[in-house]
N, C-alpha and C. Protein backbone atom coordinates (compact mmCIF):
# COMPACT_ATOMS: atom_id res chain seq x y z
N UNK A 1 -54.34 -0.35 -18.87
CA UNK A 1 -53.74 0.22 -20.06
C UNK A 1 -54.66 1.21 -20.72
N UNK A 2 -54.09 1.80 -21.76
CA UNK A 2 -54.76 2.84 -22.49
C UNK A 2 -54.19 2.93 -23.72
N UNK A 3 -55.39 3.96 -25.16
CA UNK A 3 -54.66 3.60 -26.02
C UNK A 3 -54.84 5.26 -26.65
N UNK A 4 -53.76 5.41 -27.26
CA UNK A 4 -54.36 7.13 -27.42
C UNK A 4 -54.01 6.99 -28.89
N UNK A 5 -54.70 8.01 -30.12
CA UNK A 5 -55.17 8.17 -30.87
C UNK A 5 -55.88 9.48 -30.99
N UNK A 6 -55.66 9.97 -32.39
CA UNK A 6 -56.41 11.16 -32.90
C UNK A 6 -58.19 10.66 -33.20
N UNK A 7 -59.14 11.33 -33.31
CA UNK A 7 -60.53 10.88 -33.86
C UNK A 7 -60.66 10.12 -35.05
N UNK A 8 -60.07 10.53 -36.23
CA UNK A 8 -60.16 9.72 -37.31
C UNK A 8 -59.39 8.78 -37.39
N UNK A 9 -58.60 8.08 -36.70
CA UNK A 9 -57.54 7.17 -36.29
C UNK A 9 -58.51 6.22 -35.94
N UNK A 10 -59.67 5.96 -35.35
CA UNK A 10 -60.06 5.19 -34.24
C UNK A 10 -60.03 3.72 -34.94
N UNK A 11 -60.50 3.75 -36.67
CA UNK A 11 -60.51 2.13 -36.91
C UNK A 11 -59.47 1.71 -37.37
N UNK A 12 -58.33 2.71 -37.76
CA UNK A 12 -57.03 1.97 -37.67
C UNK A 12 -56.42 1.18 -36.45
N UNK A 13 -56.98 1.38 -35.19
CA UNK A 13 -56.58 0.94 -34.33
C UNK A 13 -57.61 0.02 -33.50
N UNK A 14 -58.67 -0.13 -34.16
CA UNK A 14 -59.53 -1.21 -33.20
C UNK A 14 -58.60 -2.22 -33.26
N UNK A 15 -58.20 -3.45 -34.25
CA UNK A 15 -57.36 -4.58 -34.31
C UNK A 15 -56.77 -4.65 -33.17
N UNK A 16 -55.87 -3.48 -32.98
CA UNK A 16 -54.87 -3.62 -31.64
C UNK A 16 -55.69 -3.13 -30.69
N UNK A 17 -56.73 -2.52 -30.57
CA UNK A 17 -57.80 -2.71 -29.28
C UNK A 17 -57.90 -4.02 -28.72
N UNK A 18 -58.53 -4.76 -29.87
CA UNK A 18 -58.89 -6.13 -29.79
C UNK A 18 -57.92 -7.44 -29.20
N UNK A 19 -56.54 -6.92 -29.99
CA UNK A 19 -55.74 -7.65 -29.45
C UNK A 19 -55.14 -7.50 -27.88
N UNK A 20 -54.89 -6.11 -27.96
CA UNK A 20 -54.66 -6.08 -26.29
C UNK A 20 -55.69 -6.15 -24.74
N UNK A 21 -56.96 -6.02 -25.83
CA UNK A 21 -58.15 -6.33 -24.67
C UNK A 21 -57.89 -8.10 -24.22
N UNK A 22 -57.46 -8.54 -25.71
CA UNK A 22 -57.44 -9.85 -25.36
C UNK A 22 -56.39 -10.83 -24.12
N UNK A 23 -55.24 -9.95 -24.50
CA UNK A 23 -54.19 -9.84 -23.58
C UNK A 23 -54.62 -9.75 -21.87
N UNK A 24 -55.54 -8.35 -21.65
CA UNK A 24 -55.93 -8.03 -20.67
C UNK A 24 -57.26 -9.43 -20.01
N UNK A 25 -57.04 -9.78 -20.74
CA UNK A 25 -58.18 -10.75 -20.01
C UNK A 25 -57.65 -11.84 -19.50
N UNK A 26 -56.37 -12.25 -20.37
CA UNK A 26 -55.86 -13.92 -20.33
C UNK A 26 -54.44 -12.86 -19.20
N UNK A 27 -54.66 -11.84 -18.65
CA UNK A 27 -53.59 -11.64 -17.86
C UNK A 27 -53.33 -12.30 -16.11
N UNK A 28 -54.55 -12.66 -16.36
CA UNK A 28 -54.39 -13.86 -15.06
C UNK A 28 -53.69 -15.47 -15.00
N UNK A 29 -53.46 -15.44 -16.00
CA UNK A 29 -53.53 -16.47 -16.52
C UNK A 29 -51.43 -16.88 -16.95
N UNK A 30 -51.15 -17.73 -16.24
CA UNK A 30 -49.40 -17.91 -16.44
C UNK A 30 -48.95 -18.79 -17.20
N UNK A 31 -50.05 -18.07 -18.44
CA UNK A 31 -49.88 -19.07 -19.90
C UNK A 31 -48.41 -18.81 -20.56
N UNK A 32 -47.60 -19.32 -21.11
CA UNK A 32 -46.58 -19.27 -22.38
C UNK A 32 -47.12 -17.30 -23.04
N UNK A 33 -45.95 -17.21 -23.56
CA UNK A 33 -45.98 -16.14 -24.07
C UNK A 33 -46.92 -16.42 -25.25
N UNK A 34 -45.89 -17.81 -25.99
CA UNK A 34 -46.72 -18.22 -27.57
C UNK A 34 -48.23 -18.14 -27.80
N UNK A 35 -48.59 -18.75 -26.09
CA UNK A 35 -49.81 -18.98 -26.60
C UNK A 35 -50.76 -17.93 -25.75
N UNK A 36 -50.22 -16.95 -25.63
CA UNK A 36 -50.87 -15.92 -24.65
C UNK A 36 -51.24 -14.94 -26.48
N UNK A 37 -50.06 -14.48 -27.06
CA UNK A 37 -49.51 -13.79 -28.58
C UNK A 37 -51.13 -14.98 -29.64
N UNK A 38 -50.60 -16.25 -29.28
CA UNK A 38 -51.26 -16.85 -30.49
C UNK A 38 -53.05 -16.73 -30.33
N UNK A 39 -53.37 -16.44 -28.95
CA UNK A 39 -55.18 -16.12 -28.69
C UNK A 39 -54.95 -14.68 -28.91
N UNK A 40 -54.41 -13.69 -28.75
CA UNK A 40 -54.34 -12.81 -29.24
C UNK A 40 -54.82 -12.10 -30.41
N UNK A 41 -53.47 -12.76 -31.54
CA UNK A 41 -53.27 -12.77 -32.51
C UNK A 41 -55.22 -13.19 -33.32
N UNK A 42 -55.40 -14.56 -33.17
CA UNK A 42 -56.48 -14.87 -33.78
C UNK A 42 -57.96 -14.30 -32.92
N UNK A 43 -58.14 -14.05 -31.86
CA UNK A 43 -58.72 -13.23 -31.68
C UNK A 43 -59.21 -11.91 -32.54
N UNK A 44 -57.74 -11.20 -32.93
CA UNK A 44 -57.96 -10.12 -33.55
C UNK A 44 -58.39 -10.63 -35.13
N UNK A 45 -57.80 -11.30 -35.39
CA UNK A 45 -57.77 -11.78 -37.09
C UNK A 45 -59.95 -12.15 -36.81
N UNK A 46 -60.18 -13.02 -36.28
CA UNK A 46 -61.96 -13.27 -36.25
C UNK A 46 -62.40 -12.24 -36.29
N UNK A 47 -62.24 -10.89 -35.41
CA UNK A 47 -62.74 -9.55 -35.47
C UNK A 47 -62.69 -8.87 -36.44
N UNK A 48 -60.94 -8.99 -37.23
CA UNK A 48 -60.59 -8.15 -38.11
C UNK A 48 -59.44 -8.91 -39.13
N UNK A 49 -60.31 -9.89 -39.82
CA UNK A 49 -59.41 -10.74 -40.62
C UNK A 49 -58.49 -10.03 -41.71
N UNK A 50 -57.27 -10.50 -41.80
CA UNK A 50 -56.11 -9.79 -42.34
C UNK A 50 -56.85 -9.53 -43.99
N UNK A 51 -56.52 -8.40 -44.81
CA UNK A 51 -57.15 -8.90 -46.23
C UNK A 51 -55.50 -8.68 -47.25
N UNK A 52 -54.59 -8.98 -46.53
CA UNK A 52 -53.56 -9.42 -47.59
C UNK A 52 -52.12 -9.78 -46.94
N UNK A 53 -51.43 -10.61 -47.28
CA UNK A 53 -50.11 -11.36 -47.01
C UNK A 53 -50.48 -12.46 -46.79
N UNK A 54 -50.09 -13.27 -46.05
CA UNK A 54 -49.49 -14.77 -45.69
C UNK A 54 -50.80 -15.56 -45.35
N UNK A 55 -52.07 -14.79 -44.66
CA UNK A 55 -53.34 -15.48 -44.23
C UNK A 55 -54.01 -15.52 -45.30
N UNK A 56 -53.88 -14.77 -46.51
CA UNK A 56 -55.05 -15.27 -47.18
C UNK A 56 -54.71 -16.63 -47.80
N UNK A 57 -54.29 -17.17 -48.25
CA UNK A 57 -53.46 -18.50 -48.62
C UNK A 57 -52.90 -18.44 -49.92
N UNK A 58 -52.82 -19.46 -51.10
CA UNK A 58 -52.55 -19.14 -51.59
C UNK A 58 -50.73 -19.48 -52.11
N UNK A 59 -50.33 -18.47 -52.91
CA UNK A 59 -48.53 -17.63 -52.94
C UNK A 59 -48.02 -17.45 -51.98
N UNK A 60 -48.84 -16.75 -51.35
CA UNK A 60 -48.45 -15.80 -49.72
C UNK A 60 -48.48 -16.40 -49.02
N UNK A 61 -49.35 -17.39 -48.61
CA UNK A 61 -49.40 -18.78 -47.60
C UNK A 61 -47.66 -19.42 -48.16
N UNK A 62 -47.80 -19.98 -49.25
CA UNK A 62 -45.96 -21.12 -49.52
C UNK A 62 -45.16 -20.17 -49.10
N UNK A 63 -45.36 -19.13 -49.84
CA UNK A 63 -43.86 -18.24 -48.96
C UNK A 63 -43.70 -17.88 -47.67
N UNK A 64 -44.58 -17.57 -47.17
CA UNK A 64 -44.43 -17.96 -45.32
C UNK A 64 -44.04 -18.89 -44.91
N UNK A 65 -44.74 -19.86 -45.12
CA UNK A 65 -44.10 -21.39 -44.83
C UNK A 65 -42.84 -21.59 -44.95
N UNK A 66 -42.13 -21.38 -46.38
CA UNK A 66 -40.87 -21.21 -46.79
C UNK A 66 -40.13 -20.52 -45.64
N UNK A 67 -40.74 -19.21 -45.54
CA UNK A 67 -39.87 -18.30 -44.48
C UNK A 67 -39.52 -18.95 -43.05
N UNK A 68 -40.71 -19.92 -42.84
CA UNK A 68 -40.75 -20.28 -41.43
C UNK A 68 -40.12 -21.24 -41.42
N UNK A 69 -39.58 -22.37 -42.27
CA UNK A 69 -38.70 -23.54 -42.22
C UNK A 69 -37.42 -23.01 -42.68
N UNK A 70 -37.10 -21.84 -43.06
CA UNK A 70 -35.83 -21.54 -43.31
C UNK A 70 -35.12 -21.19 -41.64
N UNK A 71 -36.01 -20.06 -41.07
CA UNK A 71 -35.97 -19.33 -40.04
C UNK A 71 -35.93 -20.26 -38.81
N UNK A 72 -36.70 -21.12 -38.51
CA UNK A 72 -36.78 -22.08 -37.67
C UNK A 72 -35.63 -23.09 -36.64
N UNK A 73 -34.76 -22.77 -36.34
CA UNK A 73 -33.84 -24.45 -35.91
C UNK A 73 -34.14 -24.18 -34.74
N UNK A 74 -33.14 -25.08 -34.07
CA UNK A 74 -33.58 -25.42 -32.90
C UNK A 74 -32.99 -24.37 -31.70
N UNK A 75 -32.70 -23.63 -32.09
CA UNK A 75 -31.57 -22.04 -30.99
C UNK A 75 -33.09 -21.32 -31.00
N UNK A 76 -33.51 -21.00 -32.24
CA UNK A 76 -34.83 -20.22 -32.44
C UNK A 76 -35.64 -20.85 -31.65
N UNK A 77 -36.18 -21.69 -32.08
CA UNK A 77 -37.65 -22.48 -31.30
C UNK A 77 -37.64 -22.58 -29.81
N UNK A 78 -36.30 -22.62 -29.41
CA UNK A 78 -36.10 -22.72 -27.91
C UNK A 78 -36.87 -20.79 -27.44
N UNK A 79 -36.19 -19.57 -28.40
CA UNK A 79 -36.35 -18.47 -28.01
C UNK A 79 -37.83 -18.34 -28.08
N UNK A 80 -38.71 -19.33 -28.81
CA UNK A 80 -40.10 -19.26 -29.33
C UNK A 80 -40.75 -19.91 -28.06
N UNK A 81 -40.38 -20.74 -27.67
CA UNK A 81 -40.87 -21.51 -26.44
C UNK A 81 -40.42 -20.65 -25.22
N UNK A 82 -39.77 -19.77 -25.01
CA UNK A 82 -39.22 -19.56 -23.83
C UNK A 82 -39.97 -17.71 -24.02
N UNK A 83 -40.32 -17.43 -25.58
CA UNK A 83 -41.23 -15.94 -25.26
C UNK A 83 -40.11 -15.00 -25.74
N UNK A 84 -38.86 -15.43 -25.75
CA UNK A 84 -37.43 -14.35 -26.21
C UNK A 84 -37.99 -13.78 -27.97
N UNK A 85 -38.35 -14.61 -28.46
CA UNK A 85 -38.54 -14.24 -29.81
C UNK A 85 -39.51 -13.12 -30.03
N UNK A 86 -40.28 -13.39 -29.39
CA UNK A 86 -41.20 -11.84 -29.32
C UNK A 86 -40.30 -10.71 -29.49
N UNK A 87 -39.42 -10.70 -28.48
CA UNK A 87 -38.89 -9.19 -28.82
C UNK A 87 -37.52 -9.16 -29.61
N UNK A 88 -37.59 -9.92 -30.85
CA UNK A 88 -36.57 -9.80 -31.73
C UNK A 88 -36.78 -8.88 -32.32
N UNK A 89 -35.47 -8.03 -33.19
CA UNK A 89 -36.20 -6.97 -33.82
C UNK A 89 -35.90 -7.27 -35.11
N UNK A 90 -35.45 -8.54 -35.30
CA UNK A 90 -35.34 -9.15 -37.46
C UNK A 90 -36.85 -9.79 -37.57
N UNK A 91 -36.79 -10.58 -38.14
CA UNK A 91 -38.00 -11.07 -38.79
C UNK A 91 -38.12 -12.28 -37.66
N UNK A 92 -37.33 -12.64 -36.95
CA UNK A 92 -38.14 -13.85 -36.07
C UNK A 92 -39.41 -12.83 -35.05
N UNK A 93 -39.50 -11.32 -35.18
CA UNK A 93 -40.59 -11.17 -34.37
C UNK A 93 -41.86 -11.07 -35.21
N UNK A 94 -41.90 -11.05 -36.35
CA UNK A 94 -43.15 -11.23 -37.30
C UNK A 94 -43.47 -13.11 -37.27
N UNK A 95 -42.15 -13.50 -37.43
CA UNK A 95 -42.54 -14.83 -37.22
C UNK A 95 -43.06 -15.78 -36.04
N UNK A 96 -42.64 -15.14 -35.08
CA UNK A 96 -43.06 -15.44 -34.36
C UNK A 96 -44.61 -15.26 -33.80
N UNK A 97 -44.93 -14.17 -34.31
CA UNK A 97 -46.39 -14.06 -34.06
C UNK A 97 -47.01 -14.94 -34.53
N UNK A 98 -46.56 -15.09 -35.79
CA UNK A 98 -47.45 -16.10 -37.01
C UNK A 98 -47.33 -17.86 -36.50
N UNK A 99 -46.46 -18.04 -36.14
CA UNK A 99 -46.07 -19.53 -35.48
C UNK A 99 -46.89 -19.42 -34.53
N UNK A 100 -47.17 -18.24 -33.30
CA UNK A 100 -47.88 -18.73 -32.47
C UNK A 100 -49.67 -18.48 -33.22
N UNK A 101 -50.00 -17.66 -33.68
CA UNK A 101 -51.18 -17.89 -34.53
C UNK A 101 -51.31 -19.45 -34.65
N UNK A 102 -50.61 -20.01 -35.72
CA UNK A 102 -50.65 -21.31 -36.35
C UNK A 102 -50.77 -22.25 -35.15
N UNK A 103 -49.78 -22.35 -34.18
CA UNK A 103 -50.14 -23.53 -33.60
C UNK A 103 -51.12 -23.25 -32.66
N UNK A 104 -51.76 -22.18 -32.60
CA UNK A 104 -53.31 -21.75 -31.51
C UNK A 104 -53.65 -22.05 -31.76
N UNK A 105 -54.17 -21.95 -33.38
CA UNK A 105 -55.42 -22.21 -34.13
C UNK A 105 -54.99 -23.60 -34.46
N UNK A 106 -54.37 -24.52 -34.85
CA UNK A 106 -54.70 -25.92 -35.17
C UNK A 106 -54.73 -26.62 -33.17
N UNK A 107 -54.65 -26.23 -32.41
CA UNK A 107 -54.86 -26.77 -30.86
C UNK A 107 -56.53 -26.33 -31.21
N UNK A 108 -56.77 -25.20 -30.80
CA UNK A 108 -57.73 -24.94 -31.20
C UNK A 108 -59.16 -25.44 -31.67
N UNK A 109 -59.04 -26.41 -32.68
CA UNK A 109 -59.80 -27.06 -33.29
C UNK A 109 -60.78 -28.29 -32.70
N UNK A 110 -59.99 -28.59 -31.19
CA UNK A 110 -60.87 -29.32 -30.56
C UNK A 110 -61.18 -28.21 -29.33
N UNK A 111 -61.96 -27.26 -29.30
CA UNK A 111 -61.92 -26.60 -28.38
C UNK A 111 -61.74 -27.51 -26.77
N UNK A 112 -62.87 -28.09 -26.49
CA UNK A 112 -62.89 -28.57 -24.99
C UNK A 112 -61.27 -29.40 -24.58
N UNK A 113 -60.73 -29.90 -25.34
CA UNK A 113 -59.13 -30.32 -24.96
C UNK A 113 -58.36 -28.91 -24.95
N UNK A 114 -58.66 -27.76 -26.04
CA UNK A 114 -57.93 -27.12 -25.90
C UNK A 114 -57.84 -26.13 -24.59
N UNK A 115 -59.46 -25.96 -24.31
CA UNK A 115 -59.61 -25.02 -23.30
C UNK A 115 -58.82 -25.56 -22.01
N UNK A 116 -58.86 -27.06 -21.98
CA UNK A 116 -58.03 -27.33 -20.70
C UNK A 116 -56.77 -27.38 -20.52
N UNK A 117 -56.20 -27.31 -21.90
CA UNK A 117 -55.01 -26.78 -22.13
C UNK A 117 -54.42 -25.85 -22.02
N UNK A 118 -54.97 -24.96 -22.23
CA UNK A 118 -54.89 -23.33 -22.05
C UNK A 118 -54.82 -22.75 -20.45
N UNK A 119 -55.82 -23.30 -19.61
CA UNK A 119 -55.71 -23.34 -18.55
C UNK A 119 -55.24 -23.83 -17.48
N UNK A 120 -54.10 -24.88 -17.94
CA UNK A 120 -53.20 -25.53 -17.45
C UNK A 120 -51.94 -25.49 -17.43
N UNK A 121 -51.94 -24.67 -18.81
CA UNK A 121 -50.41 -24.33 -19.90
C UNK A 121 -49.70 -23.34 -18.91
N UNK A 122 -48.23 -23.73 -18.86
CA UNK A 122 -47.36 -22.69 -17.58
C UNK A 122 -46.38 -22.57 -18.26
N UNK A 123 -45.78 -20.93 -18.21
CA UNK A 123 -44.37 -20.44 -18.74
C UNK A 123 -43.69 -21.07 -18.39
N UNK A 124 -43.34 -21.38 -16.98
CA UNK A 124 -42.30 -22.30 -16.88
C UNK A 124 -42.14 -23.59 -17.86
N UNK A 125 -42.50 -23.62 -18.05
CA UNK A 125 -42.19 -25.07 -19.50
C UNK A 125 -42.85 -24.86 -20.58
N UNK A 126 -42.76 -23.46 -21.01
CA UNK A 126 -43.60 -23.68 -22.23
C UNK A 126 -44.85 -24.19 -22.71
N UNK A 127 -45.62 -24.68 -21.87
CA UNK A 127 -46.67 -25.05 -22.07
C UNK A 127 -46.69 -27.26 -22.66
N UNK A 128 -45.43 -27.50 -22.07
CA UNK A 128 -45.13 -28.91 -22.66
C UNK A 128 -45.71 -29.91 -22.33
N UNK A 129 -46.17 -29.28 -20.33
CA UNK A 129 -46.55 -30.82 -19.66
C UNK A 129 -48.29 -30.58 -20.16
N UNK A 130 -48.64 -29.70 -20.07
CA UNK A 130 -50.10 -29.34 -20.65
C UNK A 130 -50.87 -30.18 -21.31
N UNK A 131 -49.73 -29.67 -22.79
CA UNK A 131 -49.92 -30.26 -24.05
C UNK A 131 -50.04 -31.58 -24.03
N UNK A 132 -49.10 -32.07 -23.76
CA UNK A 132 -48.84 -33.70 -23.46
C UNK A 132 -50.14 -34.42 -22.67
N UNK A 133 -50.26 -33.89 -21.66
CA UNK A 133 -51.20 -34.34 -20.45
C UNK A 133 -53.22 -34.46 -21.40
N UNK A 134 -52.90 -32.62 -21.79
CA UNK A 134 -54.72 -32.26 -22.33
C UNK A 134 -54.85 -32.47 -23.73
N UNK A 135 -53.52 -32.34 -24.86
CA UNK A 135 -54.01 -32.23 -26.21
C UNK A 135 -53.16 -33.75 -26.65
N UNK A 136 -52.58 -34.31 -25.59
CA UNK A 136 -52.16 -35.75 -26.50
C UNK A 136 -51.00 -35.24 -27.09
N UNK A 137 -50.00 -34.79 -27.18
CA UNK A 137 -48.94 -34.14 -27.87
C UNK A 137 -48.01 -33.59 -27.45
N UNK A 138 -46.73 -33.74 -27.98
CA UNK A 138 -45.29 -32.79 -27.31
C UNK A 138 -45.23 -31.72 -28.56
N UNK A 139 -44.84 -30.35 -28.05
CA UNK A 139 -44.99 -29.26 -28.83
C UNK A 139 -43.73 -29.39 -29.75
N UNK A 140 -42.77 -29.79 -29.45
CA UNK A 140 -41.58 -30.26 -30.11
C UNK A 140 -42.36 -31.23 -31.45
N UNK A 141 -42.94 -31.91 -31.25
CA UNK A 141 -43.66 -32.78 -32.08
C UNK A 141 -44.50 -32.09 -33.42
N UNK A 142 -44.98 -31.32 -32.33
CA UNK A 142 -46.32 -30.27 -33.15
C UNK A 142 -45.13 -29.60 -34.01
N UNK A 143 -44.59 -28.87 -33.85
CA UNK A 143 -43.74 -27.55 -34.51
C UNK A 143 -43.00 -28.20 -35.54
N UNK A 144 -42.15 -29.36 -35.49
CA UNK A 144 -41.70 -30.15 -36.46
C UNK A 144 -42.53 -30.27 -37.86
N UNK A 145 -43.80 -31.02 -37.14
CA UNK A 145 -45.26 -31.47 -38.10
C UNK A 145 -45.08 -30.16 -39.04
N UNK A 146 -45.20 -29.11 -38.36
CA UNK A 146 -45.44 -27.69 -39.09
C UNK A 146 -44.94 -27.24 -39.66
N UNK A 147 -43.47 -27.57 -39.86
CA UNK A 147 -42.23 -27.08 -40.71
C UNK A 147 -41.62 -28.06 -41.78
N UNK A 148 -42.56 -29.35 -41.26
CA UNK A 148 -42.02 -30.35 -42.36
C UNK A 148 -40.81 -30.87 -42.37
N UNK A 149 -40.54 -31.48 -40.74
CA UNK A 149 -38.86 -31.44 -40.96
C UNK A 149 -39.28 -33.08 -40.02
N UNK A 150 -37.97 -33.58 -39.58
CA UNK A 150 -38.09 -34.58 -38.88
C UNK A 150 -37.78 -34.40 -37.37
N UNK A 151 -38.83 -35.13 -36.55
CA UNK A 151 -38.53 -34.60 -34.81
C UNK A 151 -36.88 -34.99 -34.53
N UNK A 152 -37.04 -33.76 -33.58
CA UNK A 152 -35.71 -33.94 -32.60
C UNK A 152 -35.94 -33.31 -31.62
N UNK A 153 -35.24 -33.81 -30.37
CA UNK A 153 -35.71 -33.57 -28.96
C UNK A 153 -35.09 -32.12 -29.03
N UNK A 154 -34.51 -31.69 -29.48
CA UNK A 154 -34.04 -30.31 -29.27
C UNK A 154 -35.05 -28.82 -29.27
N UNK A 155 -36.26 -29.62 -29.94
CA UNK A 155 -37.09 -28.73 -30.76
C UNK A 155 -38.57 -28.94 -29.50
N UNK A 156 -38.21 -29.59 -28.23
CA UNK A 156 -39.06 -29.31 -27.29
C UNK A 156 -38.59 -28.25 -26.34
N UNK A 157 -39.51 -27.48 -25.99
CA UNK A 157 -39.48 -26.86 -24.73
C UNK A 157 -38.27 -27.24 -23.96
N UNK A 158 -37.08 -26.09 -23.66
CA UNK A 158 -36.56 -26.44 -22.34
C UNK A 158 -36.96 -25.74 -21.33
N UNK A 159 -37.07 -26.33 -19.87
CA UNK A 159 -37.27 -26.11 -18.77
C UNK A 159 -37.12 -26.88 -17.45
N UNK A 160 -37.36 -26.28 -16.65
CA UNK A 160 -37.78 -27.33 -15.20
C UNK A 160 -38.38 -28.80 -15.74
N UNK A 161 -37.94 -29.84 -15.19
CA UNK A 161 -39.03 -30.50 -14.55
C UNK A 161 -40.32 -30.58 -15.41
N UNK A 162 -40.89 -31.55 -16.17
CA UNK A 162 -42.04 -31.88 -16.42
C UNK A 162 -43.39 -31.37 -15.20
N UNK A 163 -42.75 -32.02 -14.08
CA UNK A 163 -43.37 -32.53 -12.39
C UNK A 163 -43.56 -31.15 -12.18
N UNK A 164 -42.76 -30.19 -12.62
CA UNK A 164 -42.91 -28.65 -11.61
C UNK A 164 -43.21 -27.41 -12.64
N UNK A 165 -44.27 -27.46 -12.76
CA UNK A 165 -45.12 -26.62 -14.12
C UNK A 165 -45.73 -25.27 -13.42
N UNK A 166 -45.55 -25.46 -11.95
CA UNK A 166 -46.30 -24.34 -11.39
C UNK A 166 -44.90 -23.36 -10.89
N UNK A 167 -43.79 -23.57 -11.56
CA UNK A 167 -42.62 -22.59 -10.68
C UNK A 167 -41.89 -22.77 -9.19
N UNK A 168 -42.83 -23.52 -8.99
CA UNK A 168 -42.25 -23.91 -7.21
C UNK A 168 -41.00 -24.57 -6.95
């Protein structure tokens, strides 16, 4: 890839340097969209932390939240797990970035479970048998936790087969 730009442009656009270098690296890799977007995403934010809306916390933090349990059911979360939401063009594609941010960064927090997570995690299922197997957890579980609502199986990953994570 390449990124073109005028000269005085150049630090408007490091962030998305950063983010798509990050991309380019994890491109071996037949991670989930979410969580391909959510190392991304915080990648760039450590380099080039946001200095206003929803990350600094706060107002802007509840009203995101708000936004994201309004926005959320279970038609959505399936498009969130399956990578469709990315290319929405209403607000589930801002949200969606931010959901996958959020649940990177709280996996995250134990790095060595997460790293084996990450490297295990397969589009074909969303990253479910992974989770389950390396971080102790069904993402259906996690995403609920996050929205403040009560689990329902609807709100896991659909796909193949638990057993068949590699596409075969």
């Amino acid at each position: 890839g390449h990124f073109i730009t005028v000269k005085n442009q150049l630090q408007s656009i490091e962030p998305t340097i950063v983010h798509e270098l990050t991309h380019a690296l994890l491109g071996h890799l037949p991670i989930p969209t979410w969580l391909n977007e959510g190392l991304a995403v915080n990648t760039e934010h450590r380099f080039y932390p946001p200095v206003t809306g929803s990350h600094r916390g706060g107002r802007d933090a509840a009203l995101q939240h708000a936004r994201h349990q309004k926005f959320w059911g279970p038609a959505e979360i399936q498009q969130f797990w399956s990578g469709d939401s990315f290319h929405r063009t209403d607000q589930g594609n801002e949200l969606s970035y931010d959901l996958a941010r959020i649940l990177t960064a709280q996996f995250a927090s134990d790095w060595p479970r997460f790293t084996a997570f990450a490297l295990e995690a397969h589009q074909s299922d969303g990253g479910a048998q992974a989770a389950r197997e390396r971080l102790g957890i069904s993402l259906g579980s996690a995403v609920c936790a996050l929205l403040e609502r009560d689990y329902t199986p609807d709100h896991e990953p659909s796909g193949p087969p638990a057993t068949d994570i590699h596409g075969g």
